[in-house]
Protein backbone atom coordinates (compact mmCIF):
# COMPACT_ATOMS: atom_id res chain seq x y z
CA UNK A 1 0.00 0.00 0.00
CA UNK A 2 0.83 3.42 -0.95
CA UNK A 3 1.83 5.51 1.79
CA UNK A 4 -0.66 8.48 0.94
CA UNK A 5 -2.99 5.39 1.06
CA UNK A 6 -1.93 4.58 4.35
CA UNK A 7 -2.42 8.07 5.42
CA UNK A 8 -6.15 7.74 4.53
CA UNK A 9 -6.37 4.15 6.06
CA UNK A 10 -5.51 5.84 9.15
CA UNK A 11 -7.33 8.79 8.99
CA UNK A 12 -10.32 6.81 8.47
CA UNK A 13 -9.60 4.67 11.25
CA UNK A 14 -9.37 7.26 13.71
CA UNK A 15 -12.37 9.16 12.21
CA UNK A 16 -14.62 6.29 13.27
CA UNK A 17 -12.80 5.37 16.93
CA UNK A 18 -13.72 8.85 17.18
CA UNK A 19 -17.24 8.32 16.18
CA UNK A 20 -17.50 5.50 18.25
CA UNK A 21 -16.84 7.07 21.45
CA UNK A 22 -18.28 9.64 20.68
CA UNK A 23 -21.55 7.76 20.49
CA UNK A 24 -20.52 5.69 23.41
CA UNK A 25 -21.03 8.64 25.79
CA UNK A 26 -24.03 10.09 23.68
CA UNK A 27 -25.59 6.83 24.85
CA UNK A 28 -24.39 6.99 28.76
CA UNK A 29 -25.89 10.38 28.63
CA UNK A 30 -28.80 9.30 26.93
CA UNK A 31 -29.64 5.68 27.36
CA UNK A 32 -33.26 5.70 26.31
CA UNK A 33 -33.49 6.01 22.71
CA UNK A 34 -34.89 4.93 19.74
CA UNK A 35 -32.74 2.15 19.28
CA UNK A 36 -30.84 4.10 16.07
CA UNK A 37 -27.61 4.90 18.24
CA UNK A 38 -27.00 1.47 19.15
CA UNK A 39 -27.38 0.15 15.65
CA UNK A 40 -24.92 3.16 14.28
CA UNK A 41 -22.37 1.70 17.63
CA UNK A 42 -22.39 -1.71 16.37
CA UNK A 43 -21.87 -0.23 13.29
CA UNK A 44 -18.75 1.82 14.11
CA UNK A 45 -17.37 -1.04 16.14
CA UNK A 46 -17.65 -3.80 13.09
CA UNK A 47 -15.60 -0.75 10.79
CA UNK A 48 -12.95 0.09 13.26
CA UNK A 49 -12.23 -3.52 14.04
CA UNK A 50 -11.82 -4.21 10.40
CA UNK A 51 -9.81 -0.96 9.67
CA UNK A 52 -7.73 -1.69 12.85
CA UNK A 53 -7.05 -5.31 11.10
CA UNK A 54 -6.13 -3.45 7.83
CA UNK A 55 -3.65 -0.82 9.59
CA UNK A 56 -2.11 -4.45 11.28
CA UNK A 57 -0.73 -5.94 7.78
CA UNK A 58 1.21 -2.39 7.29
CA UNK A 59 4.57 -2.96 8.12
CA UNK A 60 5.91 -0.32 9.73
């Protein structure tokens, strides 16, 4: 992989951890809602365990 490609891979990755937790404490500070948050958490967590898998093959 390229390393601008990398860059992105990485970018992307942390984009989404960052999504993730941020919907993580939307949902401690809100845990009654209409069900859409969780469904966007499981989500985030399916895409940043297969990004984080991804960013593992890189050699660094």
């Amino acid at each position: 992989m390229s390393e601008n490609g990398m860059n992105y891979l990485e970018l992307e990755y942390e984009h989404l951890y960052n999504m993730r937790d941020q919907t993580m404490l939307f949902l401690k500070l809100c845990p009654k809602t209409t069900g859409l948050a969780e469904e966007m958490l499981d989500w985030l967590d399916q895409k940043v365990k297969m990004l984080g898998k991804e960013l593992e093959k890189i050699p660094t």
